[in-house]
PDB file of N, CA and C in Angstrom:
ATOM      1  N   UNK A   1     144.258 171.857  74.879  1.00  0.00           N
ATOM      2  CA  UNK A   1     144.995 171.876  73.624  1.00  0.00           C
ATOM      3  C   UNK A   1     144.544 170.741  72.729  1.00  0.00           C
ATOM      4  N   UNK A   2     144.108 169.393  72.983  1.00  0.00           N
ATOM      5  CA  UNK A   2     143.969 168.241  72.526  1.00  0.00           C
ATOM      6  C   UNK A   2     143.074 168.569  71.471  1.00  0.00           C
ATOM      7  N   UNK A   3     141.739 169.561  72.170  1.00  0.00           N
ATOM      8  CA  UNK A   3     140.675 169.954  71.731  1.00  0.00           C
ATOM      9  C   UNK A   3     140.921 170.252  69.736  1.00  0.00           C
ATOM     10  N   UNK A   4     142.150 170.861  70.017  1.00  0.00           N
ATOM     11  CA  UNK A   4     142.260 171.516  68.485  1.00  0.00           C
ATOM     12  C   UNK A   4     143.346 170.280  67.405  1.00  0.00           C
ATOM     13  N   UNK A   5     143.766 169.267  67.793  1.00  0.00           N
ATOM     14  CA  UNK A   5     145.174 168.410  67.688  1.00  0.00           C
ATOM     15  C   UNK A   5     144.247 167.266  68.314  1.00  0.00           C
ATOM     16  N   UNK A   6     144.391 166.437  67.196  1.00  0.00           N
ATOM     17  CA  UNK A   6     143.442 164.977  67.592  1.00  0.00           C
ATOM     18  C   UNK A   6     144.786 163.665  67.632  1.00  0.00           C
ATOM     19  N   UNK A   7     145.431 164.709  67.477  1.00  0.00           N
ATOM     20  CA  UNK A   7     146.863 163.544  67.487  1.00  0.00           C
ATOM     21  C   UNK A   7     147.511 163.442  69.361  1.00  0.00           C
ATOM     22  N   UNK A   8     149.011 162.349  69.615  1.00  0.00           N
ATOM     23  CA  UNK A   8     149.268 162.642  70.718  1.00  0.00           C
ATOM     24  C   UNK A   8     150.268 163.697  70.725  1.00  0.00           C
ATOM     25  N   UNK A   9     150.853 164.452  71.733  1.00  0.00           N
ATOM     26  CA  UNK A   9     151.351 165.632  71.857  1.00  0.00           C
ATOM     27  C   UNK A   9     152.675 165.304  72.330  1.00  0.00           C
ATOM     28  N   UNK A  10     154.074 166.163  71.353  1.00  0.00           N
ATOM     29  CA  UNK A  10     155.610 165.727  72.224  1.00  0.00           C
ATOM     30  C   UNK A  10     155.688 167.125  73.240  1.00  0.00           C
ATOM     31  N   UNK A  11     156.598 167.051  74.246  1.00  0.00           N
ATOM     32  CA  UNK A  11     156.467 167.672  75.599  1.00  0.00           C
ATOM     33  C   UNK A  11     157.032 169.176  74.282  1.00  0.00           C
ATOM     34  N   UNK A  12     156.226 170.313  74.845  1.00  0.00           N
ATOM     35  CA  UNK A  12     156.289 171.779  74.148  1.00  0.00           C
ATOM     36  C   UNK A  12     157.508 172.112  74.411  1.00  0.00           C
ATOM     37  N   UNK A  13     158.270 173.388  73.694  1.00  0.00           N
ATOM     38  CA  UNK A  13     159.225 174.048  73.660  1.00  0.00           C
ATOM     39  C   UNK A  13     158.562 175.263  74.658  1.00  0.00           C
ATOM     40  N   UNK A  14     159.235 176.044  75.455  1.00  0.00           N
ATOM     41  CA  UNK A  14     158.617 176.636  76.287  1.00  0.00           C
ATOM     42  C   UNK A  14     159.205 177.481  76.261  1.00  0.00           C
ATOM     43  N   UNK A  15     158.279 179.133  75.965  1.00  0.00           N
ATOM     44  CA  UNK A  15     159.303 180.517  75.573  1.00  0.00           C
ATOM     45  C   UNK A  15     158.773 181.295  77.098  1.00  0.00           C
ATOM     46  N   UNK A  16     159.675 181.522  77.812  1.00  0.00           N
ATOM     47  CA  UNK A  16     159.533 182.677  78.804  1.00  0.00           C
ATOM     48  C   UNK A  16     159.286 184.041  78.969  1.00  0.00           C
ATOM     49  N   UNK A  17     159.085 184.496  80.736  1.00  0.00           N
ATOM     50  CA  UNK A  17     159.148 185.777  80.105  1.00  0.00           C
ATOM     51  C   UNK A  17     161.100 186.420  79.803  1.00  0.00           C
ATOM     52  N   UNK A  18     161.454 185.849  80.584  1.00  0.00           N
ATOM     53  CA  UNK A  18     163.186 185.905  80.508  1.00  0.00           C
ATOM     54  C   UNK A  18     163.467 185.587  78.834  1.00  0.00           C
ATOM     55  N   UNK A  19     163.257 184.700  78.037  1.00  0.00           N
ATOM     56  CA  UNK A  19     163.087 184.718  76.665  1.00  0.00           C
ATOM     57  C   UNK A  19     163.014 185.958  75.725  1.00  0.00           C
ATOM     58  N   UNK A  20     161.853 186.596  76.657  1.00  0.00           N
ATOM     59  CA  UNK A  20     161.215 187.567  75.341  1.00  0.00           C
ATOM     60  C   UNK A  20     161.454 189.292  75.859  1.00  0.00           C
ATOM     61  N   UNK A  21     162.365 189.426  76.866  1.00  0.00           N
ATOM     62  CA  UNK A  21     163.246 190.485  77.234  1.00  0.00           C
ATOM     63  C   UNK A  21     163.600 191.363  76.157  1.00  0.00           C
ATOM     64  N   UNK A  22     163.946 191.267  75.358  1.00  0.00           N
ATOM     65  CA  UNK A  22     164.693 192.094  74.146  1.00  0.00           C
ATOM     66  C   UNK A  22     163.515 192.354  72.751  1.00  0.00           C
ATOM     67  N   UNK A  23     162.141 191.880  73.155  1.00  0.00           N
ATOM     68  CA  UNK A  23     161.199 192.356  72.461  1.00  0.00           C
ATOM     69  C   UNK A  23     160.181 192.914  73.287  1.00  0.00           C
ATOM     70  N   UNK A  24     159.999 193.311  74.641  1.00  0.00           N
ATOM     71  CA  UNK A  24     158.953 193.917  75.391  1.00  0.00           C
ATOM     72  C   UNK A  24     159.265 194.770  75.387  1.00  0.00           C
ATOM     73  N   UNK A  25     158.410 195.831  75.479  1.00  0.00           N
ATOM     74  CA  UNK A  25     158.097 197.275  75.524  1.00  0.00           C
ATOM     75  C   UNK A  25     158.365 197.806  76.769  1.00  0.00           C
ATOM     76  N   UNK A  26     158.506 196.640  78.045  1.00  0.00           N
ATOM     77  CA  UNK A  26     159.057 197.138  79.049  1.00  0.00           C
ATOM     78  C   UNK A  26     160.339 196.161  79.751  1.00  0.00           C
ATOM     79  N   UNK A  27     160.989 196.233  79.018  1.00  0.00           N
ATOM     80  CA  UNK A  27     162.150 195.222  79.157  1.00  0.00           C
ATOM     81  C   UNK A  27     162.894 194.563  80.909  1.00  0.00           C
ATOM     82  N   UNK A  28     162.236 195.678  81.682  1.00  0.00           N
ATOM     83  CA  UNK A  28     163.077 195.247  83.497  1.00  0.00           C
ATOM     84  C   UNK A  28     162.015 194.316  84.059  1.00  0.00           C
ATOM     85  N   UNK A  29     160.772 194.069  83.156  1.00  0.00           N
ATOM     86  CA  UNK A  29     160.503 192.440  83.628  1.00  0.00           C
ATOM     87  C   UNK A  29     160.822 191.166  83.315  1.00  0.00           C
ATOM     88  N   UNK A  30     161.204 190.051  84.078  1.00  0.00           N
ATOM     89  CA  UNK A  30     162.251 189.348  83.826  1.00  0.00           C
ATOM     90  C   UNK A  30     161.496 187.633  84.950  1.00  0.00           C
ATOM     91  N   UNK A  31     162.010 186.903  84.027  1.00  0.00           N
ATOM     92  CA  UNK A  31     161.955 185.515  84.865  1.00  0.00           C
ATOM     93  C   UNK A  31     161.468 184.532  84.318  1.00  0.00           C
ATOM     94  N   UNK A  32     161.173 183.492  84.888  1.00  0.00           N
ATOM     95  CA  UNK A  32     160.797 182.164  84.188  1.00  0.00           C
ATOM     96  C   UNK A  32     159.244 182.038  83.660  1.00  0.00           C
ATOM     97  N   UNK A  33     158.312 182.975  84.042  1.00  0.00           N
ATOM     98  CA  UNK A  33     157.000 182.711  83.595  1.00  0.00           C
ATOM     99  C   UNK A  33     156.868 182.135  82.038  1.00  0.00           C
ATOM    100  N   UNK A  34     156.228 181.307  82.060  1.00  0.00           N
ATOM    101  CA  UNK A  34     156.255 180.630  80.538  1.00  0.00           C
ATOM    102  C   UNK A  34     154.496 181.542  79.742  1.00  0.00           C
ATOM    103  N   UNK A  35     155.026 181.909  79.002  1.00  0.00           N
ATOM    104  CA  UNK A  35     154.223 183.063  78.053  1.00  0.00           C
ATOM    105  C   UNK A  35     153.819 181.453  76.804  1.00  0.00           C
ATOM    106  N   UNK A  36     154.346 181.438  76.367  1.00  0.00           N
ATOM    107  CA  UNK A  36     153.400 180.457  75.157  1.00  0.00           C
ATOM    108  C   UNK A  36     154.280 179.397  74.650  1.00  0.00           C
ATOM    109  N   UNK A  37     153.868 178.125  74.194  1.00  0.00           N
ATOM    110  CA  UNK A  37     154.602 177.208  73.851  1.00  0.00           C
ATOM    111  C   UNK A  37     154.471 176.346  72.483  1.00  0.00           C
ATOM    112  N   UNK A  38     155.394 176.114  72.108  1.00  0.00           N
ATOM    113  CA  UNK A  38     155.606 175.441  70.843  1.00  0.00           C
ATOM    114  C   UNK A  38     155.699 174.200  70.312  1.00  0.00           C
ATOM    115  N   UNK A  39     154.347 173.461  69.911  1.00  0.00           N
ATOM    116  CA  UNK A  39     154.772 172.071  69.477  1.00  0.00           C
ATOM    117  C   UNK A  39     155.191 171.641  68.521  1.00  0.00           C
ATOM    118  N   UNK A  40     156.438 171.114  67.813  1.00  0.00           N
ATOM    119  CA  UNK A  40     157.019 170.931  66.816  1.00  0.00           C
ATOM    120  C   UNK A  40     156.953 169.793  66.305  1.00  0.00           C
ATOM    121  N   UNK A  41     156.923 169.472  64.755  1.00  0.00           N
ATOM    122  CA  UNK A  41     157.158 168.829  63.933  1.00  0.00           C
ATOM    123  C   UNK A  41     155.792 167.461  64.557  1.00  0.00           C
ATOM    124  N   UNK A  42     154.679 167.874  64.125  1.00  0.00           N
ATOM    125  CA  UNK A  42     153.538 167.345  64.511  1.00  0.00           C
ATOM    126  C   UNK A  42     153.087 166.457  63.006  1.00  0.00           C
ATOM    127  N   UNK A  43     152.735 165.226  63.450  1.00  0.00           N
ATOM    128  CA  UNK A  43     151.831 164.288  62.628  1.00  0.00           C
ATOM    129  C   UNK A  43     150.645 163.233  63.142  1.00  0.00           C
ATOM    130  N   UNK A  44     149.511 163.280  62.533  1.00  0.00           N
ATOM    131  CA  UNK A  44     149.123 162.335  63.091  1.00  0.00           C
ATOM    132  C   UNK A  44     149.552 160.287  62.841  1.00  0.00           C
ATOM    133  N   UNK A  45     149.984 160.310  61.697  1.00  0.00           N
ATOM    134  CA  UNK A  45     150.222 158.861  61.109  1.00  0.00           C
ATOM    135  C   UNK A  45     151.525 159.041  60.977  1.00  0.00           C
ATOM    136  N   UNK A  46     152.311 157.606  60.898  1.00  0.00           N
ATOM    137  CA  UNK A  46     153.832 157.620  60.193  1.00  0.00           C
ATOM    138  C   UNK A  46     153.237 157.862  58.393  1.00  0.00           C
ATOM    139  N   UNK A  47     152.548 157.738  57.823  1.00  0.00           N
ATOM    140  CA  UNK A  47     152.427 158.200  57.162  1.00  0.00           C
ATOM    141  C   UNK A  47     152.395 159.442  56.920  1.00  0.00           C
ATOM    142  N   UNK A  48     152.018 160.130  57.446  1.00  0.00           N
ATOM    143  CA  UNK A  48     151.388 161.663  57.509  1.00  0.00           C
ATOM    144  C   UNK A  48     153.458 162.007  57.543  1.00  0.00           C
ATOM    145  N   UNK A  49     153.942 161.443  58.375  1.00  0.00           N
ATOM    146  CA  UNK A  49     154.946 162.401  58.494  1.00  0.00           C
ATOM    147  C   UNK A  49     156.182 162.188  57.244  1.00  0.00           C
ATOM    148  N   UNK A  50     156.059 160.683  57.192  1.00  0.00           N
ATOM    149  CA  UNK A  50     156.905 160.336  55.570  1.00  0.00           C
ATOM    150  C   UNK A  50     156.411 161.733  54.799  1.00  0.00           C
ATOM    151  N   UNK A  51     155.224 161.206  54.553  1.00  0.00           N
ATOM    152  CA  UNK A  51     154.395 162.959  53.307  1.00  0.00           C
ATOM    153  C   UNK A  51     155.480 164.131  53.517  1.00  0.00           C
ATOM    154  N   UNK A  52     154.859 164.159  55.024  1.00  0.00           N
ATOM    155  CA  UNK A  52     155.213 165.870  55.137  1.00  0.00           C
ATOM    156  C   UNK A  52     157.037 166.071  54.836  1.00  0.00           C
ATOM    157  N   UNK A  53     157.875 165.288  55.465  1.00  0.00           N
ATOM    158  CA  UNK A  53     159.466 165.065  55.191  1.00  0.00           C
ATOM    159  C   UNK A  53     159.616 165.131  53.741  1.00  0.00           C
ATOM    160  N   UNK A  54     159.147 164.348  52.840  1.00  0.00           N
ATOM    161  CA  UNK A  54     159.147 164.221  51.274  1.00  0.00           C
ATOM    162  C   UNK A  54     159.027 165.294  50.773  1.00  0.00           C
ATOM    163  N   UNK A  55     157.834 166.412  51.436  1.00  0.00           N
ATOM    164  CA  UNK A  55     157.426 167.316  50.817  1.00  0.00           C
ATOM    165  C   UNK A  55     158.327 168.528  51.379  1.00  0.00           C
ATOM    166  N   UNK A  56     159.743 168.241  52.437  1.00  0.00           N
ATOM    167  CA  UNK A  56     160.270 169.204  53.055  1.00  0.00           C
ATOM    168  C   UNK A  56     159.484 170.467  53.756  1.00  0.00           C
ATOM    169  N   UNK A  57     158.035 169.385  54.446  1.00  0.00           N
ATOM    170  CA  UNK A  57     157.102 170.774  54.683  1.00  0.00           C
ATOM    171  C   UNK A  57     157.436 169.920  56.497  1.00  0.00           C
ATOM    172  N   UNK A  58     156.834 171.027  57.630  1.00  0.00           N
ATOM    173  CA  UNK A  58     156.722 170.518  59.125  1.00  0.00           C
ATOM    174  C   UNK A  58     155.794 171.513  59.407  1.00  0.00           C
ATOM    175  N   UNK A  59     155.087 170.233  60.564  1.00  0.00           N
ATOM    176  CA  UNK A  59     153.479 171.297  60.906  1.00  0.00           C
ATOM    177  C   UNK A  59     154.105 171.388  62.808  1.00  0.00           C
ATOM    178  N   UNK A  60     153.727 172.448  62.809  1.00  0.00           N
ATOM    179  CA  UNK A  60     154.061 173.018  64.258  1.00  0.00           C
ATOM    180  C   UNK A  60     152.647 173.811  64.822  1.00  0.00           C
ATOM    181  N   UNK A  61     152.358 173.937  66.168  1.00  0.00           N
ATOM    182  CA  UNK A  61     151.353 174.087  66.650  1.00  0.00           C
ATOM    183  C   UNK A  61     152.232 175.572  67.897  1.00  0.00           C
ATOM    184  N   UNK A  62     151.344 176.658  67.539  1.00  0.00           N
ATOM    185  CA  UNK A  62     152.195 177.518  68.857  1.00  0.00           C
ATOM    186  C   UNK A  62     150.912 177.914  69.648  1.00  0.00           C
ATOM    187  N   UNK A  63     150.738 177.692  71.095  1.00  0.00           N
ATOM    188  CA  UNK A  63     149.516 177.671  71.896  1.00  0.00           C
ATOM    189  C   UNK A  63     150.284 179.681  72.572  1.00  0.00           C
ATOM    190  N   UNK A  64     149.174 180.231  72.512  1.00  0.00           N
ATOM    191  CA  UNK A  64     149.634 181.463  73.095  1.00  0.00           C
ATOM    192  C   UNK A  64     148.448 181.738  74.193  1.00  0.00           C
ATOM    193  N   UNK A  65     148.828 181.495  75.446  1.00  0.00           N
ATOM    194  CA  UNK A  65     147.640 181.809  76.113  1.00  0.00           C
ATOM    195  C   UNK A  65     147.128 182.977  76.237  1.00  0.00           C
ATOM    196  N   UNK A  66     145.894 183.682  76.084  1.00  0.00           N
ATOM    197  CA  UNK A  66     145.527 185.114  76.586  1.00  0.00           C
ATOM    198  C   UNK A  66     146.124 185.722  77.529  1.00  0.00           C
ATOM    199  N   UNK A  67     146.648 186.940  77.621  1.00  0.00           N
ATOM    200  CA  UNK A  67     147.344 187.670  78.805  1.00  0.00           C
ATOM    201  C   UNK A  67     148.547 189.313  77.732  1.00  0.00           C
ATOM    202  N   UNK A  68     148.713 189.123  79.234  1.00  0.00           N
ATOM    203  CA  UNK A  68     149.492 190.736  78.803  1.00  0.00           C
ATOM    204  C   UNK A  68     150.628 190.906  79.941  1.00  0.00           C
ATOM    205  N   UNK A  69     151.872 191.540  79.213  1.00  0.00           N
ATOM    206  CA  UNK A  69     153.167 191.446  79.965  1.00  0.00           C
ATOM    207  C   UNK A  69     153.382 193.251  80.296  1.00  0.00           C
ATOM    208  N   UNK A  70     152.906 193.927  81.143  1.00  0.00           N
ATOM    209  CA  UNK A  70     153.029 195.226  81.729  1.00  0.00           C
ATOM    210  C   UNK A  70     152.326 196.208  80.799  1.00  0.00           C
ATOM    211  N   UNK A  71     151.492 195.462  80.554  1.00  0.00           N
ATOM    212  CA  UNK A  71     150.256 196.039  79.821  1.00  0.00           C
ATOM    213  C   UNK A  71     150.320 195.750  77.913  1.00  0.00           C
ATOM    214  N   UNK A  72     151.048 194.828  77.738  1.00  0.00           N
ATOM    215  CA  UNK A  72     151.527 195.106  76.419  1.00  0.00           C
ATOM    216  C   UNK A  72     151.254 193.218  76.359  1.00  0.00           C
ATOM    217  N   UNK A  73     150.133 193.211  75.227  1.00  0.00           N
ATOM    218  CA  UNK A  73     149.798 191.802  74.918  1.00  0.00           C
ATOM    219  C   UNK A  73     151.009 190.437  74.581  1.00  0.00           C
ATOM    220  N   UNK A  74     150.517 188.968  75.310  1.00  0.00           N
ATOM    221  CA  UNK A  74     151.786 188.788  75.220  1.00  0.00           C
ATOM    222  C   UNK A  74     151.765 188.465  73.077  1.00  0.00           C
ATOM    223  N   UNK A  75     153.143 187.987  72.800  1.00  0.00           N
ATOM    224  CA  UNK A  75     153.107 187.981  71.584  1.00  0.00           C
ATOM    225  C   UNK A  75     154.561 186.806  71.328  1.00  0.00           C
ATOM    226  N   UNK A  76     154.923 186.315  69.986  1.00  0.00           N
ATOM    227  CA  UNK A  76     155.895 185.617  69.701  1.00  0.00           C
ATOM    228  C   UNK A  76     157.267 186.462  69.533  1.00  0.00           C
ATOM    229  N   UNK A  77     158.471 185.804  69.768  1.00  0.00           N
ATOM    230  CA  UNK A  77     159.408 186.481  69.736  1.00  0.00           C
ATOM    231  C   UNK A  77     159.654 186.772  68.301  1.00  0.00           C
ATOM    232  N   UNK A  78     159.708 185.687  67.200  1.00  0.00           N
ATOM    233  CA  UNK A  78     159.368 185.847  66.150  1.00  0.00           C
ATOM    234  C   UNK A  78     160.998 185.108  65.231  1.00  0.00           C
ATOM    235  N   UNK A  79     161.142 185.281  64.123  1.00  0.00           N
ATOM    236  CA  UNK A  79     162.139 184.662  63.489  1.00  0.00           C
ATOM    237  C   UNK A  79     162.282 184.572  61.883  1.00  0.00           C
ATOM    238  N   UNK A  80     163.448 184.419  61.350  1.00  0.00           N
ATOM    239  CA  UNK A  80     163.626 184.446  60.106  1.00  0.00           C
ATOM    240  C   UNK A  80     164.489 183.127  59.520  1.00  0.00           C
ATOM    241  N   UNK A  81     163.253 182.716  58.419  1.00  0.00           N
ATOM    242  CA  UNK A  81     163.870 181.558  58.008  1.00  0.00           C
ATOM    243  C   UNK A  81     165.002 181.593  56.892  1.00  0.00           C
ATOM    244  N   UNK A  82     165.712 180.466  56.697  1.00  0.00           N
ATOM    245  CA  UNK A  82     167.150 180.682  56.189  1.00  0.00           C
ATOM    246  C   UNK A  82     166.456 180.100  54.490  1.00  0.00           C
ATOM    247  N   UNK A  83     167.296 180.192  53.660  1.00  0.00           N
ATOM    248  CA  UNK A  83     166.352 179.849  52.404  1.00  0.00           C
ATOM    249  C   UNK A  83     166.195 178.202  51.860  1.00  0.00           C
ATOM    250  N   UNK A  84     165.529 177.484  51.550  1.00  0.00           N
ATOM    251  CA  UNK A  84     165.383 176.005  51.119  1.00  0.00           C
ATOM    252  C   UNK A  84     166.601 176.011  50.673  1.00  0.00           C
ATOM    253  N   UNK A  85     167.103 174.351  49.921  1.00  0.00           N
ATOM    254  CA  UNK A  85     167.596 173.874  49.231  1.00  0.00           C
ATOM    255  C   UNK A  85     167.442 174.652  47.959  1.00  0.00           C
ATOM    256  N   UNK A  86     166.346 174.650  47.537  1.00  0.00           N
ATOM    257  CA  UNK A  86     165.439 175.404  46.042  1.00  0.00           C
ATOM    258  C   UNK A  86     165.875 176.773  45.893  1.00  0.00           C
ATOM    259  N   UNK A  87     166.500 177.675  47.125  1.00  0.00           N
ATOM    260  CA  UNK A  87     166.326 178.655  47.056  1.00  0.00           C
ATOM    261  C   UNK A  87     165.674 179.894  47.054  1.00  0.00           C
ATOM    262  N   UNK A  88     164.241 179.136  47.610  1.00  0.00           N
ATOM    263  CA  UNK A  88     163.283 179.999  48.044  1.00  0.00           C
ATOM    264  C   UNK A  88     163.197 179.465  49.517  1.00  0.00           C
ATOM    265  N   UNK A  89     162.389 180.979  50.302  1.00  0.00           N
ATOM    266  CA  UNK A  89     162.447 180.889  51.556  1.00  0.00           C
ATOM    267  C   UNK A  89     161.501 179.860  51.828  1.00  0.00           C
ATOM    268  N   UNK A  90     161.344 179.214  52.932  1.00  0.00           N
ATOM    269  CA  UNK A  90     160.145 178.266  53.657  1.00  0.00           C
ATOM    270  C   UNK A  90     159.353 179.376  54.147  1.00  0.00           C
ATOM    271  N   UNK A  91     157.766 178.926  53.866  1.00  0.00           N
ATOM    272  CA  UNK A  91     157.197 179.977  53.794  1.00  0.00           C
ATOM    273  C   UNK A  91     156.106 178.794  55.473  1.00  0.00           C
ATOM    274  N   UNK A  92     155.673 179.811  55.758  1.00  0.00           N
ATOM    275  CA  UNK A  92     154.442 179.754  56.904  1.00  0.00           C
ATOM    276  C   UNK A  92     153.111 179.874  56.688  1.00  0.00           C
ATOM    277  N   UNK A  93     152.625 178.976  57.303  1.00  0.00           N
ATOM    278  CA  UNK A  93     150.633 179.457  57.043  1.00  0.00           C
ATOM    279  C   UNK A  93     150.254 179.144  58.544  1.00  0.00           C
ATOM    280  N   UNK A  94     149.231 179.914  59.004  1.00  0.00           N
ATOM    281  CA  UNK A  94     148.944 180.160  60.202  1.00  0.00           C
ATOM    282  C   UNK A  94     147.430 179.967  60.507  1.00  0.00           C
ATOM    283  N   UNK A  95     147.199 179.378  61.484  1.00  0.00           N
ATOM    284  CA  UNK A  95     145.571 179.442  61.413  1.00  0.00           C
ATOM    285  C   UNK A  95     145.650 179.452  62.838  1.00  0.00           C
ATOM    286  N   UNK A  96     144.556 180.259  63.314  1.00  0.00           N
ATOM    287  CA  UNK A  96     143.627 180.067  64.525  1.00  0.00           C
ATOM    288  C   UNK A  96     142.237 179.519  64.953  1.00  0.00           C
ATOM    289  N   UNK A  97     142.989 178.630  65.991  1.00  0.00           N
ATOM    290  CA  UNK A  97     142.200 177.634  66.371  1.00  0.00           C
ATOM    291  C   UNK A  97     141.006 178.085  66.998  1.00  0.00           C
ATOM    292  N   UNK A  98     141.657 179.219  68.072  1.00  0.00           N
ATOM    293  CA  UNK A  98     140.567 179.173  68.807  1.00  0.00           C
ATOM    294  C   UNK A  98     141.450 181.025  69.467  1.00  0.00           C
ATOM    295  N   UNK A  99     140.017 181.769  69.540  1.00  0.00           N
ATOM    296  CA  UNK A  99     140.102 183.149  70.031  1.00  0.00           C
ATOM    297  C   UNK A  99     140.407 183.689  68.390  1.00  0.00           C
ATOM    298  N   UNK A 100     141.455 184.841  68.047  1.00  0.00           N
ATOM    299  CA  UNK A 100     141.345 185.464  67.548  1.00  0.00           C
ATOM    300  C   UNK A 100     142.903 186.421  67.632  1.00  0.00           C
ATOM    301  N   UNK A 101     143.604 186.289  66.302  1.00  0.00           N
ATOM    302  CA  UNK A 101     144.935 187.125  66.213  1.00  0.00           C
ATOM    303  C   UNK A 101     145.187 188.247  65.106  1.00  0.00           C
ATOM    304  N   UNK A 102     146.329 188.950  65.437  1.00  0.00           N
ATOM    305  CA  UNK A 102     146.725 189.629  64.693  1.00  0.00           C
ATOM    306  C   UNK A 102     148.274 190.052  64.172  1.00  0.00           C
ATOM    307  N   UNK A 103     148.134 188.549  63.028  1.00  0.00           N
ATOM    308  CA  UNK A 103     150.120 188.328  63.060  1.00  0.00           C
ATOM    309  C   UNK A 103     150.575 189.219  62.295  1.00  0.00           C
ATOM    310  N   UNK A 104     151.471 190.257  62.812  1.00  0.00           N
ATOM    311  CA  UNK A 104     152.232 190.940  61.767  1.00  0.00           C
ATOM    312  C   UNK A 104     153.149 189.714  61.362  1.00  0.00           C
ATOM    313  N   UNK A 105     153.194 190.894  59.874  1.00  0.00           N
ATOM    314  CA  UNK A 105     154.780 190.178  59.330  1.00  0.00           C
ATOM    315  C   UNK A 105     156.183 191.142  58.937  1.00  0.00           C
ATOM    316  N   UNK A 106     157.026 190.587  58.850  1.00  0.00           N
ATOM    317  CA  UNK A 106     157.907 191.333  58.769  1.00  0.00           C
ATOM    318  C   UNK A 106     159.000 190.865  57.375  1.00  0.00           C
ATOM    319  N   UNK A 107     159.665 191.743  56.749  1.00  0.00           N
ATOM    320  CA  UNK A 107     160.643 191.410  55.289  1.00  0.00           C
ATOM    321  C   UNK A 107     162.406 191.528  55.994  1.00  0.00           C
ATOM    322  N   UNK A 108     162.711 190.200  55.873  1.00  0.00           N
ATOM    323  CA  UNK A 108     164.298 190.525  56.422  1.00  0.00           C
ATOM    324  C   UNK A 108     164.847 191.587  55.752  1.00  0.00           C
ATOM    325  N   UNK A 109     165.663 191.951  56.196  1.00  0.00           N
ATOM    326  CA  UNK A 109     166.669 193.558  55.914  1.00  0.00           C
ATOM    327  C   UNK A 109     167.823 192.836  55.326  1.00  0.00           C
TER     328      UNK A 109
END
């Protein structure tokens, strides 16, 4: 992981397969296997992070290892953000580091 993040790393948020039950395609697999993890609110400098706070922006890192959960690739559970202060939503930008994705998106209802 370091490879892509030249900064030091806080211990990941860790999504299971017990987690992601109610979005698999085959839902009666079940348990603690950890499917992909989440590093939050990442900076390299106290500077860097004053910036990013000021700017009400946070950089997060989600590592998804290659694999597949009963034949069905693994994937994020996923989520909807609530709207700024401003009144517009917080928006996301995504990049891959390394391999190769395909993020849907989705429009809250």
């Amino acid at each position: 992981m370091n490879s892509c993040w030249p900064g030091s790393l806080p211990e990941p948020s860790v999504r299971t397969l017990g987690d992601m039950r109610c979005v698999l395609a085959n839902p009666d697999r079940s348990g603690n296997i950890p499917l992909y993890y989440m590093y939050r609110d990442l900076a390299l400098t106290a500077g860097d992070r004053a910036y990013l706070r000021e700017q009400n922006v946070r950089f997060d890192i989600t590592v998804i290892p290659p694999g597949t959960v009963g034949g069905e690739y693994v994937k994020t559970k996923g989520h909807h953000h609530p709207l700024s202060p401003s009144g517009i939503g917080y928006p996301e930008l995504y990049q891959v580091f390394a391999g190769g994705a395909l993020p849907p998106a989705e429009r809250s209802q």
